[in-house]
Protein backbone atom coordinates (compact mmCIF):
# COMPACT_ATOMS: atom_id res chain seq x y z
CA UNK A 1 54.96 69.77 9.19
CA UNK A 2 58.42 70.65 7.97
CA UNK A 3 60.91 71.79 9.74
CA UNK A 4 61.94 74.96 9.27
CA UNK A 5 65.11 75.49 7.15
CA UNK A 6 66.46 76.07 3.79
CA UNK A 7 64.15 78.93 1.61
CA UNK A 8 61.49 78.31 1.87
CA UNK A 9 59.26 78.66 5.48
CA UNK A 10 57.18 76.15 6.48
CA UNK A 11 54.10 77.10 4.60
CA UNK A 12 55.98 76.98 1.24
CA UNK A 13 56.28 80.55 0.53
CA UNK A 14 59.81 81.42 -0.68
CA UNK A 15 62.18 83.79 1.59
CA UNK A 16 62.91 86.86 0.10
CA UNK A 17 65.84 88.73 1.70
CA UNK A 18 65.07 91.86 0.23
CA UNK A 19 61.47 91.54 1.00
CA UNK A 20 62.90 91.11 4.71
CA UNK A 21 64.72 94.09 4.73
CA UNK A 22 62.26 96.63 3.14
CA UNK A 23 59.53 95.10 5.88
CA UNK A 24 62.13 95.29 8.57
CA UNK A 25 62.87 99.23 7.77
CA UNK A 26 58.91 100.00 7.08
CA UNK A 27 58.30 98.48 10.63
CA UNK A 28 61.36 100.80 12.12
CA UNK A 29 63.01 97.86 13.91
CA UNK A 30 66.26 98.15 14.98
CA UNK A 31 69.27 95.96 14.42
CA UNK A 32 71.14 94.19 17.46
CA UNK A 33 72.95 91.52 18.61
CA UNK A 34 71.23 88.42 19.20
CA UNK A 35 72.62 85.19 20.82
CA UNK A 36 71.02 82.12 19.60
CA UNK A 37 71.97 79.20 22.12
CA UNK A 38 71.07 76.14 20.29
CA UNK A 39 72.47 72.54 19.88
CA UNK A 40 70.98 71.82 16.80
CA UNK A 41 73.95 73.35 14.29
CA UNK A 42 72.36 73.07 10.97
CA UNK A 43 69.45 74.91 12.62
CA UNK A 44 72.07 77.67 14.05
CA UNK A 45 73.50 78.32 10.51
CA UNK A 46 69.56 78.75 8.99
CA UNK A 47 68.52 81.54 12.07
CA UNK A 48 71.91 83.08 11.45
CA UNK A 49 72.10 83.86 7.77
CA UNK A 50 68.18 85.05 8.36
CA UNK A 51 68.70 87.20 10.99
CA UNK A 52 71.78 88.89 8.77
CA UNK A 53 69.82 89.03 6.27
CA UNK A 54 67.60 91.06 8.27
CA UNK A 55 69.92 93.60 9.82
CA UNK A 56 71.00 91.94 12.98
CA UNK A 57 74.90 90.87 14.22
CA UNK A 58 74.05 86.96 14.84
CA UNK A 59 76.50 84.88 17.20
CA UNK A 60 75.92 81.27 18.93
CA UNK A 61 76.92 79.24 20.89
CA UNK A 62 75.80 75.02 21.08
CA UNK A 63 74.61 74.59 24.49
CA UNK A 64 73.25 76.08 27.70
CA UNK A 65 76.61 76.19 29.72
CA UNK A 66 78.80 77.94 26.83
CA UNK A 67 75.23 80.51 26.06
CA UNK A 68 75.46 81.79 29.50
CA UNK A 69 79.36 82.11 29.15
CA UNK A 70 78.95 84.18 25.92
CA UNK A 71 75.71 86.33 27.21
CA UNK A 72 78.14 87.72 29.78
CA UNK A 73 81.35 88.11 27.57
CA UNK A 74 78.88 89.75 24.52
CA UNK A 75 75.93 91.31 26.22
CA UNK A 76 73.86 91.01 23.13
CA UNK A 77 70.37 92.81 22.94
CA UNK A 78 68.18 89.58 22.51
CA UNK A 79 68.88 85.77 23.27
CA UNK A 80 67.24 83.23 21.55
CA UNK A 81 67.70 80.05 23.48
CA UNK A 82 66.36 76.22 22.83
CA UNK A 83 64.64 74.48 25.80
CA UNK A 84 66.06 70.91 25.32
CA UNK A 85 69.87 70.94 24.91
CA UNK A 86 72.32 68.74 26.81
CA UNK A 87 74.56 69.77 29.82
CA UNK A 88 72.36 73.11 31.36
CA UNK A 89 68.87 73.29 29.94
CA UNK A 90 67.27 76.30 28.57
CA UNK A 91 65.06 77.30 31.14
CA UNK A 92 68.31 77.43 33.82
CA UNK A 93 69.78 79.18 31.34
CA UNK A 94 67.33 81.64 31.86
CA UNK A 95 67.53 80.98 35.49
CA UNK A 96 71.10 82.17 35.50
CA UNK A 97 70.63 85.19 33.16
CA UNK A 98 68.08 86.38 35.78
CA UNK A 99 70.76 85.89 38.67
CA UNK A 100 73.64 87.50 36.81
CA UNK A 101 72.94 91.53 37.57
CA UNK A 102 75.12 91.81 34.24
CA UNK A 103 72.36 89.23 32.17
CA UNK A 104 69.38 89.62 34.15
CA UNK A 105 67.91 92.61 32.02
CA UNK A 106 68.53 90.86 28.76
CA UNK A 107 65.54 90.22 26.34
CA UNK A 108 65.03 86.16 25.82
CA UNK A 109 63.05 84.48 23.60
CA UNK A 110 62.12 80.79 24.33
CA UNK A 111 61.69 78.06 21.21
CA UNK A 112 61.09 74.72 21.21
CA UNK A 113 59.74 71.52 19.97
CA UNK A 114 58.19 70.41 22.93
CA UNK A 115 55.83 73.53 23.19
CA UNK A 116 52.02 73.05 21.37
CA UNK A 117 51.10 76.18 19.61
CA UNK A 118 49.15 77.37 22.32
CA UNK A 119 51.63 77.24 24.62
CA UNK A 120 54.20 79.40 22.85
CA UNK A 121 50.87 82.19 22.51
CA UNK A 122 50.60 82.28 25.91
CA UNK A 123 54.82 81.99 26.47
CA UNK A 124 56.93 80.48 28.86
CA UNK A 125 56.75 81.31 32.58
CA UNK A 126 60.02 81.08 34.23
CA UNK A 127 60.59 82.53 38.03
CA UNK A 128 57.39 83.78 37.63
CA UNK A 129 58.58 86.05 34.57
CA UNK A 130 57.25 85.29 31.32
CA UNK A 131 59.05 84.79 28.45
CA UNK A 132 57.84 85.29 24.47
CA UNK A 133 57.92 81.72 23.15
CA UNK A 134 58.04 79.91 19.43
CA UNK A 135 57.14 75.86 19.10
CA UNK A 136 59.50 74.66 16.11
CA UNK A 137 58.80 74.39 13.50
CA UNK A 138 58.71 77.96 12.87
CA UNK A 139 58.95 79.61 9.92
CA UNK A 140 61.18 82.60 9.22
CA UNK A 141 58.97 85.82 9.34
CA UNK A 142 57.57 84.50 12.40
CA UNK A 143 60.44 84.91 14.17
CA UNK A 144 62.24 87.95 12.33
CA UNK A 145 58.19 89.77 13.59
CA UNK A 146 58.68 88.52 16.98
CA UNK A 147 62.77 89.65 17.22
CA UNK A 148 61.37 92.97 16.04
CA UNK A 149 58.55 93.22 18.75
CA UNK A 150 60.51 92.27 21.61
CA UNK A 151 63.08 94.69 20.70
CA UNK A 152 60.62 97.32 20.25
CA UNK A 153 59.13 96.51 23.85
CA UNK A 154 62.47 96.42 25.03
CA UNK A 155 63.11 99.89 24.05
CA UNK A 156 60.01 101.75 25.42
């Protein structure tokens, strides 16, 4: 499988931004902030220009210690976090979101390549709380659907 990056997603279909935006406003999903804490950077710049594209305000930051720094100076609506990254780990990133009473009510969404498929279905239990997952590759609309229902749940 290829990775997912440049325009077209993994299944070889190309991204259209407008198409984004028109199925964005036809599901009524509402823009936000979302953190993406990530340490691959070319990886950052692809979710970030997507997630523009789509509506949202997009900021990162390159590992686990300087996410949880940044969730607590930006409060963003939604954090998208990697599992694998050096220095603190996503899932103790998560750990100290929880903890934090400013962070702990803060939507997460869990990606990475070490998840199967099935896995990422199911999610990722952390603290006994589980978490909406993606196993990368992932392509764009999965995860632009999945920002959107989160949000939506968030909201209700």
């Amino acid at each position: 499988m290829r990775p997912f990056c440049g325009r077209e997603s993994i299944s070889g279909v190309r991204y259209d931004p407008e198409n984004y935006k028109m199925k964005m406003e036809n599901m009524g999903m509402l823009p936000g902030k979302i953190l993406i804490i990530e340490d691959d950077l070319n990886l950052i710049r692809v979710l970030i220009d997507r997630l523009k594209v789509a509506g949202y305000e997009a900021v990162s930051a390159p590992d686990g210690k300087l996410g949880v720094e940044q969730a607590i100076e930006q409060l963003p609506d939604l954090i998208i976090t990697d599992v694998m990254m050096p220095g603190l780990p996503g899932d103790y990133v998560v750990r100290e979101l929880q903890a934090d009473d400013r962070t702990k009510n803060i939507s997460v969404i869990i990606m990475s390549g070490i998840l199967g498929r099935d896995d990422a279905k199911r999610g990722l239990n952390i603290n006994g709380k589980l978490y909406p997952a993606l196993s990368k590759p992932f392509d764009a609309e999965t995860l632009i659907n999945l920002i959107g229902n989160v949000l939506k749940t968030k909201i209700k």
